[in-house]
N, C-alpha and C. Protein backbone atom coordinates (compact mmCIF):
# COMPACT_ATOMS: atom_id res chain seq x y z
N UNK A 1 0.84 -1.19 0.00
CA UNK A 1 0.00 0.00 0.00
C UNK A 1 0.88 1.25 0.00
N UNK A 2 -0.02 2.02 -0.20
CA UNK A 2 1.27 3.71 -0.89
C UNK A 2 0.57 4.60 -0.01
N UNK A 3 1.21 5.46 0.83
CA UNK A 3 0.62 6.24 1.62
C UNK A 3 0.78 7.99 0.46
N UNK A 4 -0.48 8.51 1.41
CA UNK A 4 -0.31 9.90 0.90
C UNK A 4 0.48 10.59 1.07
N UNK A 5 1.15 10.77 2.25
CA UNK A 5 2.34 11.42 2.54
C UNK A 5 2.50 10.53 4.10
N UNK A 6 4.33 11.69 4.51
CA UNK A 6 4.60 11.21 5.55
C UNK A 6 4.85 12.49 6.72
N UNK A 7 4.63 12.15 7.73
CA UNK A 7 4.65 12.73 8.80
C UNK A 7 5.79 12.62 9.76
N UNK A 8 6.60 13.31 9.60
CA UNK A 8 7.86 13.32 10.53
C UNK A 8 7.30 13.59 11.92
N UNK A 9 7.67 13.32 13.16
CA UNK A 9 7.60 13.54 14.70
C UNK A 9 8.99 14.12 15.18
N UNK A 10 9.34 15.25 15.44
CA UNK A 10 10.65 14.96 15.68
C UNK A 10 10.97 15.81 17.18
N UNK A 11 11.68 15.36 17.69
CA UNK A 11 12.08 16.06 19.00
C UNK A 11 13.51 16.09 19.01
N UNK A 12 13.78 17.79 19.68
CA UNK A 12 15.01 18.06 19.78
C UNK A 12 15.69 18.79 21.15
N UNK A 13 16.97 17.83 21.12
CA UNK A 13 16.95 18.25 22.80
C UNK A 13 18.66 18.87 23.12
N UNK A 14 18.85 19.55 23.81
CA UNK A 14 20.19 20.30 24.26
C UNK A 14 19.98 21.70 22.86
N UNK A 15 19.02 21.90 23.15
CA UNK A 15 18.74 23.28 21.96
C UNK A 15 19.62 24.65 22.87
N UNK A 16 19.92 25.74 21.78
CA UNK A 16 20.72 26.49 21.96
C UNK A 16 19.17 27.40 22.81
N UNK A 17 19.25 28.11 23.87
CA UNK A 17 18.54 28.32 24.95
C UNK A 17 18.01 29.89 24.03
N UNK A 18 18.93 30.35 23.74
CA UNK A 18 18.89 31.94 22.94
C UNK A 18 17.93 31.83 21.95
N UNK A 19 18.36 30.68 20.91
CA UNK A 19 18.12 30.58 19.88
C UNK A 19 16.78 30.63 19.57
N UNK A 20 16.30 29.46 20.51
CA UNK A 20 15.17 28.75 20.67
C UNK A 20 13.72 29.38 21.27
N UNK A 21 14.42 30.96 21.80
CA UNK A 21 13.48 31.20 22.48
C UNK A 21 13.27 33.05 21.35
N UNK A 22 13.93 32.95 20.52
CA UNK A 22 13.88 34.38 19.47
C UNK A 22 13.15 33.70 18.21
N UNK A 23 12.14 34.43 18.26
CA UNK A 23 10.80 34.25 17.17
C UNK A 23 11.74 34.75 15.61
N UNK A 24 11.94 35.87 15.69
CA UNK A 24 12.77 35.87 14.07
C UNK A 24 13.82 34.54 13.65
N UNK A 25 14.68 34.24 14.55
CA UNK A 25 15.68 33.42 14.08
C UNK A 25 14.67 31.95 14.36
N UNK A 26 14.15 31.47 14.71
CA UNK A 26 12.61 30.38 14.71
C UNK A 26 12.12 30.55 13.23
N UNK A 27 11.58 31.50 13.03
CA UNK A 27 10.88 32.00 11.76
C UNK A 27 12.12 31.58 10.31
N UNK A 28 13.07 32.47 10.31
CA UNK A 28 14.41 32.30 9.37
C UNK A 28 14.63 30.97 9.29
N UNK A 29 14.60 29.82 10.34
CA UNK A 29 15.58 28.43 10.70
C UNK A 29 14.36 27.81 9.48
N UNK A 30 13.25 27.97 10.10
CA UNK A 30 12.21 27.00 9.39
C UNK A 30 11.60 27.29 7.91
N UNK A 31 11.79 28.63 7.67
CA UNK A 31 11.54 29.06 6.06
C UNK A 31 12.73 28.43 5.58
N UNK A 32 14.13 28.86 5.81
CA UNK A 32 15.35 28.28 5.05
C UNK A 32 14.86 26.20 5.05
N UNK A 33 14.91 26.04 5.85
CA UNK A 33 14.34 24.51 6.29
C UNK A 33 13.83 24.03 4.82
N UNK A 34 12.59 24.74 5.24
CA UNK A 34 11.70 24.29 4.56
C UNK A 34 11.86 24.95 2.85
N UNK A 35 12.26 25.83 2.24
CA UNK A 35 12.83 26.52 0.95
C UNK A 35 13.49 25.38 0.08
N UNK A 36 14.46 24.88 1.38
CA UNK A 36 16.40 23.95 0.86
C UNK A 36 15.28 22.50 0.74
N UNK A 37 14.69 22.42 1.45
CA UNK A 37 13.42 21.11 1.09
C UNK A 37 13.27 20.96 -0.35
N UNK A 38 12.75 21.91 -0.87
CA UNK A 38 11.79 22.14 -2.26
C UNK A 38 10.77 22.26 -1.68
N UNK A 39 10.09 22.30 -0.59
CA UNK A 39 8.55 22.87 -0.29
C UNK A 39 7.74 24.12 -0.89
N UNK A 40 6.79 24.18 -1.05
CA UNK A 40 6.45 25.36 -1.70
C UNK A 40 5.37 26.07 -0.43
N UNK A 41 6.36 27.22 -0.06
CA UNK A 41 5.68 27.85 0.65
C UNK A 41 4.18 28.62 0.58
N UNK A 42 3.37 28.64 0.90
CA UNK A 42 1.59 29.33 0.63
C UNK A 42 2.21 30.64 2.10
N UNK A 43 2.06 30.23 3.44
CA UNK A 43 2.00 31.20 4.35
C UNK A 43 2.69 31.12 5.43
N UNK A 44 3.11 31.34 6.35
CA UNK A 44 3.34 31.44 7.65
C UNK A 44 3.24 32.26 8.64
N UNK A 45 3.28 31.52 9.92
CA UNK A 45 2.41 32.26 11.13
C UNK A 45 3.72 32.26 12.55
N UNK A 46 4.65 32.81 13.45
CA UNK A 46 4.88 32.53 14.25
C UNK A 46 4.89 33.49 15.27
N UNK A 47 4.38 32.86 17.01
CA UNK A 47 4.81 33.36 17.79
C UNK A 47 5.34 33.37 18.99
N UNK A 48 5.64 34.58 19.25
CA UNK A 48 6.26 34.61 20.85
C UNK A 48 5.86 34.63 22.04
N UNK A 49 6.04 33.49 22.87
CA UNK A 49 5.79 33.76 24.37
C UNK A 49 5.77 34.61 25.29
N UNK A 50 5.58 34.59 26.49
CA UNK A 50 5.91 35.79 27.32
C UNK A 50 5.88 34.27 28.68
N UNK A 51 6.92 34.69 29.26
CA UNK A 51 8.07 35.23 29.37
C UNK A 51 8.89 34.35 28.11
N UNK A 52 8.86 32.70 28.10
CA UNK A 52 9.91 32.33 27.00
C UNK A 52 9.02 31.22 25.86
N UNK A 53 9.29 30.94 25.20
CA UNK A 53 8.80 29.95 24.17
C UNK A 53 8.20 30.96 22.60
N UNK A 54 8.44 29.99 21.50
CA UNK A 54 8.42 30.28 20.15
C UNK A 54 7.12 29.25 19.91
N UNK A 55 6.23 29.59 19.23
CA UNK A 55 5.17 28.41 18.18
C UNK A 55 5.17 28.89 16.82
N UNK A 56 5.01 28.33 15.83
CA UNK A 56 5.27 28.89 14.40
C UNK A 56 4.70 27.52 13.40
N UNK A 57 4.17 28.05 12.43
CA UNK A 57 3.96 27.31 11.32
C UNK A 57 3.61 27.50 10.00
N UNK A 58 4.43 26.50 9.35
CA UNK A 58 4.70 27.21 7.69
C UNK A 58 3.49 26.30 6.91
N UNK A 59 2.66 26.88 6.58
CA UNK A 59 1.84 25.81 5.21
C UNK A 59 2.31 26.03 3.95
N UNK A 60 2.68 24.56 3.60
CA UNK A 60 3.41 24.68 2.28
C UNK A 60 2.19 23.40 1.40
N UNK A 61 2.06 23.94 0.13
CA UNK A 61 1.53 23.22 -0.89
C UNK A 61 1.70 21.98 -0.55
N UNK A 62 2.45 21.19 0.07
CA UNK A 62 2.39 19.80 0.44
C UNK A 62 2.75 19.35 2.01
N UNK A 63 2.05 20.45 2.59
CA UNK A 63 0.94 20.23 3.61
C UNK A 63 1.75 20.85 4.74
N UNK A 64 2.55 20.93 6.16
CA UNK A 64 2.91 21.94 7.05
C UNK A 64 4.02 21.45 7.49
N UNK A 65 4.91 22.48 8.32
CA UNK A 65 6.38 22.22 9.19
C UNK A 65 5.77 22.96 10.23
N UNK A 66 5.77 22.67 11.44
CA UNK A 66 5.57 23.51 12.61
C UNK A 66 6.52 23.21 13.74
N UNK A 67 6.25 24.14 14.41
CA UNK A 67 7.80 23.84 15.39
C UNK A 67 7.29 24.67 16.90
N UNK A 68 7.52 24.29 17.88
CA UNK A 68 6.99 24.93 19.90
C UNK A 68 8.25 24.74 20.28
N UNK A 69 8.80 25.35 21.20
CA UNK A 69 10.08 25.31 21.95
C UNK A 69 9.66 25.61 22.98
N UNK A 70 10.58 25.01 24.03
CA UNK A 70 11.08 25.18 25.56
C UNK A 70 11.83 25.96 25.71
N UNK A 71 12.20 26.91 25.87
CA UNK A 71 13.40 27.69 25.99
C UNK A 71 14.15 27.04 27.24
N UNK A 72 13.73 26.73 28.21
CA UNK A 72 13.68 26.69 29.70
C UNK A 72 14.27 25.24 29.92
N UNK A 73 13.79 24.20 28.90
CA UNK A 73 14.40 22.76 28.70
C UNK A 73 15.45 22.26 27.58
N UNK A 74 15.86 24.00 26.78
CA UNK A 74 16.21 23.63 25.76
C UNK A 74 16.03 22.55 24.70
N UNK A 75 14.33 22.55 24.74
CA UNK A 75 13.68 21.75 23.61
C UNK A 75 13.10 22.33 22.94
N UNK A 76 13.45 21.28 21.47
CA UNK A 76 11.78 21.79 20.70
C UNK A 76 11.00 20.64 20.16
N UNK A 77 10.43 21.01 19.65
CA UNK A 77 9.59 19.88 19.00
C UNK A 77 9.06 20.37 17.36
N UNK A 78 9.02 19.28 16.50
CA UNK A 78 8.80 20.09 15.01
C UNK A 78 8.12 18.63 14.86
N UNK A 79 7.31 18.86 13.70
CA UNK A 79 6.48 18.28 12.59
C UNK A 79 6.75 18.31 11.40
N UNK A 80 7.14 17.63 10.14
CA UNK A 80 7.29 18.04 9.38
C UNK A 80 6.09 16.82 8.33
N UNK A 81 5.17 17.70 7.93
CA UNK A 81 4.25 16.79 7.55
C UNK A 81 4.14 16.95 5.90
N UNK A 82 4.56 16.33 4.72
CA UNK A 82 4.44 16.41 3.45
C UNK A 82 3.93 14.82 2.80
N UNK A 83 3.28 16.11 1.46
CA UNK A 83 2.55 14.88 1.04
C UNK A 83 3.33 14.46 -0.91
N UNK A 84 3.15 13.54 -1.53
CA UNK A 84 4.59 13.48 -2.73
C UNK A 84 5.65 13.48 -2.81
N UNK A 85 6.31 13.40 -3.47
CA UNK A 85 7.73 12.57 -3.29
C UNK A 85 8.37 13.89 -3.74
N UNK A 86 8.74 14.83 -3.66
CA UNK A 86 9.39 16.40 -4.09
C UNK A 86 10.16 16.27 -2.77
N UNK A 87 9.55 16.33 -1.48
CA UNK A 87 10.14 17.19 -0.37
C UNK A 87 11.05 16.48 0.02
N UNK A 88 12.60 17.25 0.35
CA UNK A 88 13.83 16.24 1.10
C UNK A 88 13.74 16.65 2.68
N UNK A 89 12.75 15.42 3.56
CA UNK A 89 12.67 16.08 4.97
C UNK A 89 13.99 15.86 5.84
N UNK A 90 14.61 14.79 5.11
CA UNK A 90 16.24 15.04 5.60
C UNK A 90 17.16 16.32 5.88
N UNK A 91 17.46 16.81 4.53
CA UNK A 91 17.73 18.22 4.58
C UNK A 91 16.97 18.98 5.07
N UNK A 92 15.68 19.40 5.58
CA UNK A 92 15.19 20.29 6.47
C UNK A 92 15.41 20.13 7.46
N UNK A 93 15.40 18.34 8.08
CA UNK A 93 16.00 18.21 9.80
C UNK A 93 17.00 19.18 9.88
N UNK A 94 18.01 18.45 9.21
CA UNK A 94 19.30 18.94 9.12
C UNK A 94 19.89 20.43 9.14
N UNK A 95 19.20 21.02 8.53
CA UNK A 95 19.14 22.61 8.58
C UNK A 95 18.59 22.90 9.92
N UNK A 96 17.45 22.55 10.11
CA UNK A 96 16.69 23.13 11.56
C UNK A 96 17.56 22.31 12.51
N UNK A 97 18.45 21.29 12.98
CA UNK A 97 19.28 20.59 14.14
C UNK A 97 20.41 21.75 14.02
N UNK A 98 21.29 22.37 12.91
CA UNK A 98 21.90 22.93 12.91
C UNK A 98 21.87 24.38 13.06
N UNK A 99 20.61 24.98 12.91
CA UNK A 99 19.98 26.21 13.08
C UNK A 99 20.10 26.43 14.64
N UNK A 100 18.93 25.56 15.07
CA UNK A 100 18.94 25.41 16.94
C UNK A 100 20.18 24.92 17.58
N UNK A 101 20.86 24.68 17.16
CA UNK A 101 22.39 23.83 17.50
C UNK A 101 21.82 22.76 18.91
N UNK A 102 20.74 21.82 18.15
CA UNK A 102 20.96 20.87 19.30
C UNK A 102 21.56 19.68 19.30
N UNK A 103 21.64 19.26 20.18
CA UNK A 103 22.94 18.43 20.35
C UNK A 103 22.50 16.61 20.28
N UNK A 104 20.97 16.52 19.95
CA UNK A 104 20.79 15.45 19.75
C UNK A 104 19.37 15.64 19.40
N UNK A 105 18.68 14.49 18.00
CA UNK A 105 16.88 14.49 17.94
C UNK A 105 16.39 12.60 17.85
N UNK A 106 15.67 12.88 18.23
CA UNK A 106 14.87 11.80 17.66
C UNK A 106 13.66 11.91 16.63
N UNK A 107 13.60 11.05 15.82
CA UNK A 107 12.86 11.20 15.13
C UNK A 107 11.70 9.59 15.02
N UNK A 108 10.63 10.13 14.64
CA UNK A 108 9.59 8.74 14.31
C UNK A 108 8.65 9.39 12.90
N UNK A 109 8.92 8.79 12.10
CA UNK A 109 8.38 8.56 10.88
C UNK A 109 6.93 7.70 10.57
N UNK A 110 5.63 8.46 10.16
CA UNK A 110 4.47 7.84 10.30
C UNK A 110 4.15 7.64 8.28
N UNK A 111 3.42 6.86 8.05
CA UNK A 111 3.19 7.55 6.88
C UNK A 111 1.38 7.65 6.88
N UNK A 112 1.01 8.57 6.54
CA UNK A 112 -0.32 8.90 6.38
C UNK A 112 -1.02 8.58 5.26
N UNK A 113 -2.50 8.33 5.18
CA UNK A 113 -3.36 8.25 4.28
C UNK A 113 -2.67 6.74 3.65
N UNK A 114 -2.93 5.62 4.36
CA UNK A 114 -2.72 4.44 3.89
C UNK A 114 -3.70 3.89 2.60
N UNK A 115 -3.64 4.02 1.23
CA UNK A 115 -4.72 3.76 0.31
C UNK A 115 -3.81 2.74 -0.68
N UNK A 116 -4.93 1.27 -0.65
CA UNK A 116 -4.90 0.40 -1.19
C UNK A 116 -5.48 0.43 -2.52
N UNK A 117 -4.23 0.97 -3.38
CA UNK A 117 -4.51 1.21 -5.22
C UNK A 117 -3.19 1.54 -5.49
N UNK A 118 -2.82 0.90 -6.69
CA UNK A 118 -1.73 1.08 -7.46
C UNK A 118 -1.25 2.24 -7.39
N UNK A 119 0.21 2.33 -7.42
CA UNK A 119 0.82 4.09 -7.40
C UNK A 119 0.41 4.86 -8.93
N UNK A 120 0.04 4.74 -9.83
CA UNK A 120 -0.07 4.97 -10.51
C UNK A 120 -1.66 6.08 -10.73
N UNK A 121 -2.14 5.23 -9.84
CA UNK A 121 -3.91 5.97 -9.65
C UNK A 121 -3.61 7.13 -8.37
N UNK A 122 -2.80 7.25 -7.27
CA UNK A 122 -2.86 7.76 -6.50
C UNK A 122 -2.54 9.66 -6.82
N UNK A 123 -3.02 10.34 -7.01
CA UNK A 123 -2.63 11.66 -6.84
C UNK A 123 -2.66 12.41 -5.35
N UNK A 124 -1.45 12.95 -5.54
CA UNK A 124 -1.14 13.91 -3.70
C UNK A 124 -2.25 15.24 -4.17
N UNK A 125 -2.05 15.86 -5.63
CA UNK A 125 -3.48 16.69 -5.50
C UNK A 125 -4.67 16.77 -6.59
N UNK A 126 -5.59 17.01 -6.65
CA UNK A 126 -6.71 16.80 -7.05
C UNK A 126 -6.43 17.33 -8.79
N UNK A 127 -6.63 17.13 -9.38
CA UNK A 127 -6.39 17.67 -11.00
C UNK A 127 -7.03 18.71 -11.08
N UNK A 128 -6.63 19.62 -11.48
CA UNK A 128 -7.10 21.28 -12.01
C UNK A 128 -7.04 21.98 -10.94
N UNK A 129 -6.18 21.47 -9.70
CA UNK A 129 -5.87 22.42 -8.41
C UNK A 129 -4.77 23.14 -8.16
């Protein structure tokens, strides 16, 4: 079976404390991220806590990257959810681990929209969209 897309889970931990907790450089880490991907950006939204923490999220034509931080635990947490075979979510980890300079992630890989039909019939979007 061929899923519609896949859903990255990813958690990141020993994050740079500064970094993690400044909404512009949050904003910059995850557009570049997501750009060096091939994602095609539509919009984005991020913001700032009071006293510390970042939330932010990019909708891209094949579907979202979002990202919440701890400032306080030096964590974050990101999503990177795409649908078709275009997006390299490798190179976006990779950019965003090196952006936050953390020092270790885990990741769990889901794949979504499990549909039993040949790859050939499956479209990620609807024709004339």
């Amino acid at each position: 079976m061929k899923g519609l897309g896949d859903h990255l889970i990813v958690e990141f931990y020993g994050c740079n404390k500064e970094v993690i907790n400044n909404e512009v450089l949050i904003e910059n880490i995850l557009i570049k991220a997501a750009k060096v991907a091939k994602a095609t950006i539509i919009d984005y939204k991020f913001h700032k806590f009071s006293p510390h923490g970042v939330s932010g999220a990019i909708i891209i034509a094949e579907s979202h990257f979002t990202i919440h931080t701890w400032p306080e635990y030096g964590y974050c947490a990101v999503d990177i959810f795409t649908c078709g075979d275009l997006i390299n979510s490798s190179i976006a980890l990779n950019i965003i681990k090196e952006g936050i300079e953390a020092d270790y992630m885990s990741a769990i890989k889901m794949v979504r929209g499990l549909i039993d039909l040949p790859d050939d019939q499956i479209r990620h979007k609807p024709e004339g969209s």
